[in-house]
Protein backbone atom coordinates (compact mmCIF):
# COMPACT_ATOMS: atom_id res chain seq x y z
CA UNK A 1 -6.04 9.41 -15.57
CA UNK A 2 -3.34 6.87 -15.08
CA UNK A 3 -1.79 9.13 -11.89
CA UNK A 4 -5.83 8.64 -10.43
CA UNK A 5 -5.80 5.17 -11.46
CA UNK A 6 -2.66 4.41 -9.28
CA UNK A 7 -3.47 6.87 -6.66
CA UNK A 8 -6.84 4.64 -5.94
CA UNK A 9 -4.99 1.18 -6.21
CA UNK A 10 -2.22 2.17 -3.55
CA UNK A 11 -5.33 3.08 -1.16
CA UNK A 12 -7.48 0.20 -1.69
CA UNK A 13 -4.27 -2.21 -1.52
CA UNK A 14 -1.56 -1.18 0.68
CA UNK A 15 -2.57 -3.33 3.56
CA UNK A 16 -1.97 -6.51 1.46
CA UNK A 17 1.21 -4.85 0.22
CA UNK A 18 3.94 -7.54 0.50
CA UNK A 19 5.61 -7.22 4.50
CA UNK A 20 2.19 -5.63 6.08
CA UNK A 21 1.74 -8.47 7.52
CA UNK A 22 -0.96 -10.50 5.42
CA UNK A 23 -0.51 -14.29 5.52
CA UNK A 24 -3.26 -14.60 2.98
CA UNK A 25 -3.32 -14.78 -0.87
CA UNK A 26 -5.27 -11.81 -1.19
CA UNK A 27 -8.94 -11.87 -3.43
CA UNK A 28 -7.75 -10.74 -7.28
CA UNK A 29 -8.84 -8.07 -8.72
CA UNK A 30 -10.43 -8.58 -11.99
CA UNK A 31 -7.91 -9.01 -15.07
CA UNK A 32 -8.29 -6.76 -18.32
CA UNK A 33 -6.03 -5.41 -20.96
CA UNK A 34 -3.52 -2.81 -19.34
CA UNK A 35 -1.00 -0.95 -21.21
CA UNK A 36 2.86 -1.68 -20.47
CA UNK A 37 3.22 1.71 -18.81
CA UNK A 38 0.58 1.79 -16.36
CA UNK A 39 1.72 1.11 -13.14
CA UNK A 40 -0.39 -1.00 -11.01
CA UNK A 41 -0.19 -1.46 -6.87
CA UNK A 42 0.59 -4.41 -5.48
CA UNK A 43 -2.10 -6.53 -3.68
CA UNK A 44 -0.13 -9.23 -2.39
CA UNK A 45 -0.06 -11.61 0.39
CA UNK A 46 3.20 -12.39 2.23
CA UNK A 47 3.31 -16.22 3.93
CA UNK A 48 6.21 -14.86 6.20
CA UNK A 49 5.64 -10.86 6.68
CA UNK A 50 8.39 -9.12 7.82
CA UNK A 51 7.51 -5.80 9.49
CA UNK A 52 10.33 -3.08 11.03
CA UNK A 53 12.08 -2.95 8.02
CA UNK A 54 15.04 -0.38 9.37
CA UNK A 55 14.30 1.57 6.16
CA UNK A 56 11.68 2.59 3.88
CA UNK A 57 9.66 -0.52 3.55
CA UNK A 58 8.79 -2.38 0.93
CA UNK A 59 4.71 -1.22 0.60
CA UNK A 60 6.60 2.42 0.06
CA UNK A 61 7.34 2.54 -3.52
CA UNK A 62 5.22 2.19 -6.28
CA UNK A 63 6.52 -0.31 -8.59
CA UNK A 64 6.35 -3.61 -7.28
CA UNK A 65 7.13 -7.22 -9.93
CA UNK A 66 8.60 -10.63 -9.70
CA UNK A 67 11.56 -12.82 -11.04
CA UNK A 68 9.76 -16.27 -11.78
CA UNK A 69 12.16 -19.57 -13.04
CA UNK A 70 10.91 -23.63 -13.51
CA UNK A 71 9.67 -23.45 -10.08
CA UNK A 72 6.28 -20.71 -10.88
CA UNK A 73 4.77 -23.54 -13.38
CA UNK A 74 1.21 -21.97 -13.18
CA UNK A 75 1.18 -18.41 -14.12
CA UNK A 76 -1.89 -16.56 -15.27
CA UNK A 77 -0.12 -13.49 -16.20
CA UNK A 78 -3.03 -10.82 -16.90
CA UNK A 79 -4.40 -11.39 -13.09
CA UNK A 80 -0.57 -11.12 -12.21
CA UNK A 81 -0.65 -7.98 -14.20
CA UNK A 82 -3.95 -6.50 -12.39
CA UNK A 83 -3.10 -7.40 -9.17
CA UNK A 84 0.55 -5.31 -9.25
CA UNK A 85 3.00 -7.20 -11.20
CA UNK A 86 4.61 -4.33 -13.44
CA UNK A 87 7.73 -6.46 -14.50
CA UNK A 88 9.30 -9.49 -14.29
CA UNK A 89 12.78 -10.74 -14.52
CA UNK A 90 12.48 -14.56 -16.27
CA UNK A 91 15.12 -17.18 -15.90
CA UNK A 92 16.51 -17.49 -18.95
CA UNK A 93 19.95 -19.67 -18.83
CA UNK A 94 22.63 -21.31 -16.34
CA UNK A 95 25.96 -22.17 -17.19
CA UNK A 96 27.06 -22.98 -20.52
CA UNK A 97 24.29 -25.80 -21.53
CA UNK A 98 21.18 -25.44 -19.35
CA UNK A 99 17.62 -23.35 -20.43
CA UNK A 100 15.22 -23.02 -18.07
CA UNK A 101 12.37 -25.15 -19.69
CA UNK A 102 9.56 -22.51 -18.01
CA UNK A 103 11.18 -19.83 -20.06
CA UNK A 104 10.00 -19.53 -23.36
CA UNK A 105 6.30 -19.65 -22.07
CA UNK A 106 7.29 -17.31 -19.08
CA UNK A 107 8.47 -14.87 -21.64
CA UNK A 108 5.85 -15.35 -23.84
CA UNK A 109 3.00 -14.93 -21.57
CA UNK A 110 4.33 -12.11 -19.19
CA UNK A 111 4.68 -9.78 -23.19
CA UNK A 112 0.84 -10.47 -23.84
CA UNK A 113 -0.42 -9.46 -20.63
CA UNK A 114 1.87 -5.84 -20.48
CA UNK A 115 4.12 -7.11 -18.10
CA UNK A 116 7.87 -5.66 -18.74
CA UNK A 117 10.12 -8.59 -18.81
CA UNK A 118 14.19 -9.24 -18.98
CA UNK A 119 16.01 -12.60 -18.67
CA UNK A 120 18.87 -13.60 -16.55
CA UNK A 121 21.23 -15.51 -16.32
CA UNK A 122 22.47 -18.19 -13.54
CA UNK A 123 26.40 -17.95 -12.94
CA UNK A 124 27.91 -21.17 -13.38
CA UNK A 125 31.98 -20.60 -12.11
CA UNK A 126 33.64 -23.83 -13.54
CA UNK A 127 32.77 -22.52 -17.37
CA UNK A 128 34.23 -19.45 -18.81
CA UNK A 129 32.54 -15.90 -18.35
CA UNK A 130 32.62 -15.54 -22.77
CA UNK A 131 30.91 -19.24 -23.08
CA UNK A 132 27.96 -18.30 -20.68
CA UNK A 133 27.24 -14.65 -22.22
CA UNK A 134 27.23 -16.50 -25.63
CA UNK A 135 24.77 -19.03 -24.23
CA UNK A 136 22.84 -16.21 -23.09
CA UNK A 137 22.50 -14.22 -26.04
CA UNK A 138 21.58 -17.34 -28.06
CA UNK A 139 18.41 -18.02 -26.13
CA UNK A 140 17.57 -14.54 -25.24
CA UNK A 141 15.60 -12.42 -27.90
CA UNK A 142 16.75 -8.63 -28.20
CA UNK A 143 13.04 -6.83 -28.19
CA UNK A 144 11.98 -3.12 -28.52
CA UNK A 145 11.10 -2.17 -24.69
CA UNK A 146 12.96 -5.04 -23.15
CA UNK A 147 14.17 -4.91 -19.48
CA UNK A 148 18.35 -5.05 -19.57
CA UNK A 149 19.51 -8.15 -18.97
CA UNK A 150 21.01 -9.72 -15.90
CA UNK A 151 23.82 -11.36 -14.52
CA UNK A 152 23.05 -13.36 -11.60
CA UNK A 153 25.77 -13.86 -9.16
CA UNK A 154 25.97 -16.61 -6.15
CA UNK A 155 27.75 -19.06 -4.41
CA UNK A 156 26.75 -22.81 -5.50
CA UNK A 157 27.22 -24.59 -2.20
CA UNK A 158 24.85 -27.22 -3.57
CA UNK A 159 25.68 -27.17 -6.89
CA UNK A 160 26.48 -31.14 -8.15
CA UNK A 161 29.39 -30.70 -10.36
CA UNK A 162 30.64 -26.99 -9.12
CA UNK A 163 31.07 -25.29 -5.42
CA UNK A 164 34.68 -23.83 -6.62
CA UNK A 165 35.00 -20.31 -4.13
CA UNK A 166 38.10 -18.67 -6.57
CA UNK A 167 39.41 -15.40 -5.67
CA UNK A 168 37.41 -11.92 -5.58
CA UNK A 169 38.97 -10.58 -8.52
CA UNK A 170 38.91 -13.24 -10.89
CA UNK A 171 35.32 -12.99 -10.14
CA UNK A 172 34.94 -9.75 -10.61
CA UNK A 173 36.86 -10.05 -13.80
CA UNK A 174 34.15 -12.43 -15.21
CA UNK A 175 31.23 -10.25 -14.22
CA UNK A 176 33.24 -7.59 -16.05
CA UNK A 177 33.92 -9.64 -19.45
CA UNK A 178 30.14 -10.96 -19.18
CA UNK A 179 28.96 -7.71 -18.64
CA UNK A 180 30.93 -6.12 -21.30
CA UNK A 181 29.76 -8.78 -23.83
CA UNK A 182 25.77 -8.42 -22.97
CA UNK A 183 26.22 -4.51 -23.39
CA UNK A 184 27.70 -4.21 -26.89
CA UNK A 185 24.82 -7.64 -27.94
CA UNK A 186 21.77 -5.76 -26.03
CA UNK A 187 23.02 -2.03 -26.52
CA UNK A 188 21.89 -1.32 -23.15
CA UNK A 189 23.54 -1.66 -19.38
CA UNK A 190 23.05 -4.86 -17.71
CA UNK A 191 21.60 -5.48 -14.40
CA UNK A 192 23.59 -7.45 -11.42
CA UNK A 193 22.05 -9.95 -9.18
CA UNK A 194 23.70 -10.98 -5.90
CA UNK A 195 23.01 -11.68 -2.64
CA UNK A 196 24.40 -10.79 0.79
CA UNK A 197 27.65 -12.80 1.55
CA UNK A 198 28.56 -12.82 -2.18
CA UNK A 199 28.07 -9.22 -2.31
CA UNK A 200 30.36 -8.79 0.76
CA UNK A 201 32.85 -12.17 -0.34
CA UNK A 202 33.88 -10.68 -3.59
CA UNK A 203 33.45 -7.12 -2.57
CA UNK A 204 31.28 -6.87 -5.99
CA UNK A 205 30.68 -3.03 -5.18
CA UNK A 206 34.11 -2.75 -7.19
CA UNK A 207 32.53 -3.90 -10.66
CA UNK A 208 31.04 -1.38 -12.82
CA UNK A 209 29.04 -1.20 -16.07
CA UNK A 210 26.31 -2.40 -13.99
CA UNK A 211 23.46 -1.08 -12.19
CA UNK A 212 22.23 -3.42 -9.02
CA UNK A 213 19.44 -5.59 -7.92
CA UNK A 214 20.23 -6.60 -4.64
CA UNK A 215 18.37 -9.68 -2.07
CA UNK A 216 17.28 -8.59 1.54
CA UNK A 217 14.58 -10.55 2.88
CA UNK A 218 14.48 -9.35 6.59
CA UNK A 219 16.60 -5.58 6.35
CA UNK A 220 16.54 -3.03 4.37
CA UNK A 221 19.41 -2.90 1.77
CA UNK A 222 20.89 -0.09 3.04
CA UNK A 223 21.64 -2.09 6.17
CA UNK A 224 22.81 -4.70 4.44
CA UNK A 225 24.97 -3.73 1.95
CA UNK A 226 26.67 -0.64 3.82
CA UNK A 227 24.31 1.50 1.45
CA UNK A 228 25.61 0.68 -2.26
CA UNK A 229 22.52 1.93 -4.56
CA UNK A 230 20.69 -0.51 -6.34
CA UNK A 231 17.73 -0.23 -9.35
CA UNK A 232 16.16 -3.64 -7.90
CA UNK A 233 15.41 -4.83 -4.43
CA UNK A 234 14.40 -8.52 -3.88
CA UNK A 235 12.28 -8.06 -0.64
CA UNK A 236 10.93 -11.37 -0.15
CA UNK A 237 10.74 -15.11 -1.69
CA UNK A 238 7.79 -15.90 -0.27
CA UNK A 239 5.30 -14.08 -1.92
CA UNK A 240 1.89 -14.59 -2.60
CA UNK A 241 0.37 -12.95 -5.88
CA UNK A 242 -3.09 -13.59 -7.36
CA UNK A 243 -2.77 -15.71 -10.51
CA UNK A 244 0.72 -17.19 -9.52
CA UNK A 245 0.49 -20.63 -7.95
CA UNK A 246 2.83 -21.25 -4.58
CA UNK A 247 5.19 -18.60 -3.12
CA UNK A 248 6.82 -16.22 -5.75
CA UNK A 249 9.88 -13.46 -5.22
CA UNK A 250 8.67 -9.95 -4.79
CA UNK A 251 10.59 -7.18 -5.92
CA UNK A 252 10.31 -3.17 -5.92
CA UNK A 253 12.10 -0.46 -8.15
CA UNK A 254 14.01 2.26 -6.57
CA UNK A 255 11.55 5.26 -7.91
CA UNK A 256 8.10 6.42 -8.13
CA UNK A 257 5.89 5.78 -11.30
CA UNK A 258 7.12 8.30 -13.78
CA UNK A 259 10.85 7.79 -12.30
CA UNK A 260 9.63 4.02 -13.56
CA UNK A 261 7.93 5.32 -17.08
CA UNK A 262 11.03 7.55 -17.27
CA UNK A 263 13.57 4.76 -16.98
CA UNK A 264 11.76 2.38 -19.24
CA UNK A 265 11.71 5.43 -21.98
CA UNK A 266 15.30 5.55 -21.79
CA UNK A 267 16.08 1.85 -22.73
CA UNK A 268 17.11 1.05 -26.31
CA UNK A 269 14.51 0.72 -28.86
């Protein structure tokens, strides 16, 4: 039933899959209740489409969701849900001292409408990498079914009190303590964040422990990132998604539906 379920979705929807090309917020489909591991297809709107992808785009896989921070303050999460949102990576913390004040109700809210959520993490690189995983795992619940968490990695060009650019491997080194720290607290492998030039800067292909969500907005990863695998793509921040007010980032996962229900199984209880 769920395989039909899907099957009929993907045909009614895949024109208003994110990057076909629909400006538009797309008409919601009605919300219900809908069980964690049913996978629902995306009708989206995009309000700047990218189409010629180079690769396999986007509207090709089957399990599309969305990382939401302060910025997504209206959220009605079961029309989310119904309209394709299978999971969603919440900001949780930054630096040492900072919690995103849309998290709690983000996290709350996305775990009552079926949504699979995780938390990350915002880099801060003038505090130490052991401060900020502690910070992280003291505002960060440890649930049965959780997404792993993440590590987000960037450059803070506009950062207030910290643009420091130190050297690749004393970067790498702190993705590798934070990393290390999140996997023996959550029991499961962490997820990495990062975008192009940081990716490339700090040649973070080297770190391990860690599988990847990687940012391309106009290419397909694999002609970004010199085809490194990743569990996450973050096709587009511009996203428009019944029940989320504003633009939103879009995200797919690298498999089909029971690839998805698969990996999900295997996380730690």
């Amino acid at each position: 039933m769920t395989r039909i379920l899907i099957a009929l979705a993907l045909s009614l929807t895949l024109a208003a899959c994110g990057g076909t090309g629909s400006k538009d917020r797309p008409a919601a489909r009605p919300s219900a209740p809908i069980a964690s591991n049913v996978v629902t297809a995306p009708n989206f709107g995009d309000a700047k489409p990218v189409t010629g992808w180079g690769g396999k785009p986007p509207q090709g896989y089957a399990v599309h969701g969305i990382d939401v921070a302060r910025y997504q303050t209206e959220v009605d999460w079961a029309t989310a849900r119904a309209n394709g949102v299978n999971f969603a990576f919440i900001k949780a913390t930054e630096g040492g001292d900072r919690v995103d004040p849309m998290f709690e109700e983000h996290w709350r809210g996305a775990g009552r409408a079926g949504v699979r959520r995780g938390a990350y993490h915002f880099f801060y690189h003038c505090r130490s990498a052991e401060e900020q995983a502690r910070w992280f795992i003291r505002h960060v619940p440890k649930v049965a079914g959780g997404l792993p968490p993440v590590l987000d990695m960037e450059w803070t060009p506009f950062s207030p009190t910290c643009t420091i650019r130190r050297d690749p491997s004393v970067i790498r080194e702190d993705a590798r303590i934070f990393i290390d720290i999140l996997t023996r607290h959550y029991g499961q492998k962490p997820i990495l964040y990062t975008s192009i030039d940081f990716f490339e800067d700090n040649q973070m292909w080297k770190v391990t422990g860690a599988d990847f969500w990687l940012r391309a907005v106009a290419k397909h990863p694999q002609d970004l990132y010199a085809g490194h695998h990743w569990l996450f793509w973050q096709y587009t921040s511009t996203g428009l998604i019944p029940g989320i007010k504003g633009e939103v980032d879009i995200n797919v996962y690298e498999g089909n539906a029971s690839q998805w229900n698969a990996w999900l199984a295997a996380r730690a209880p």
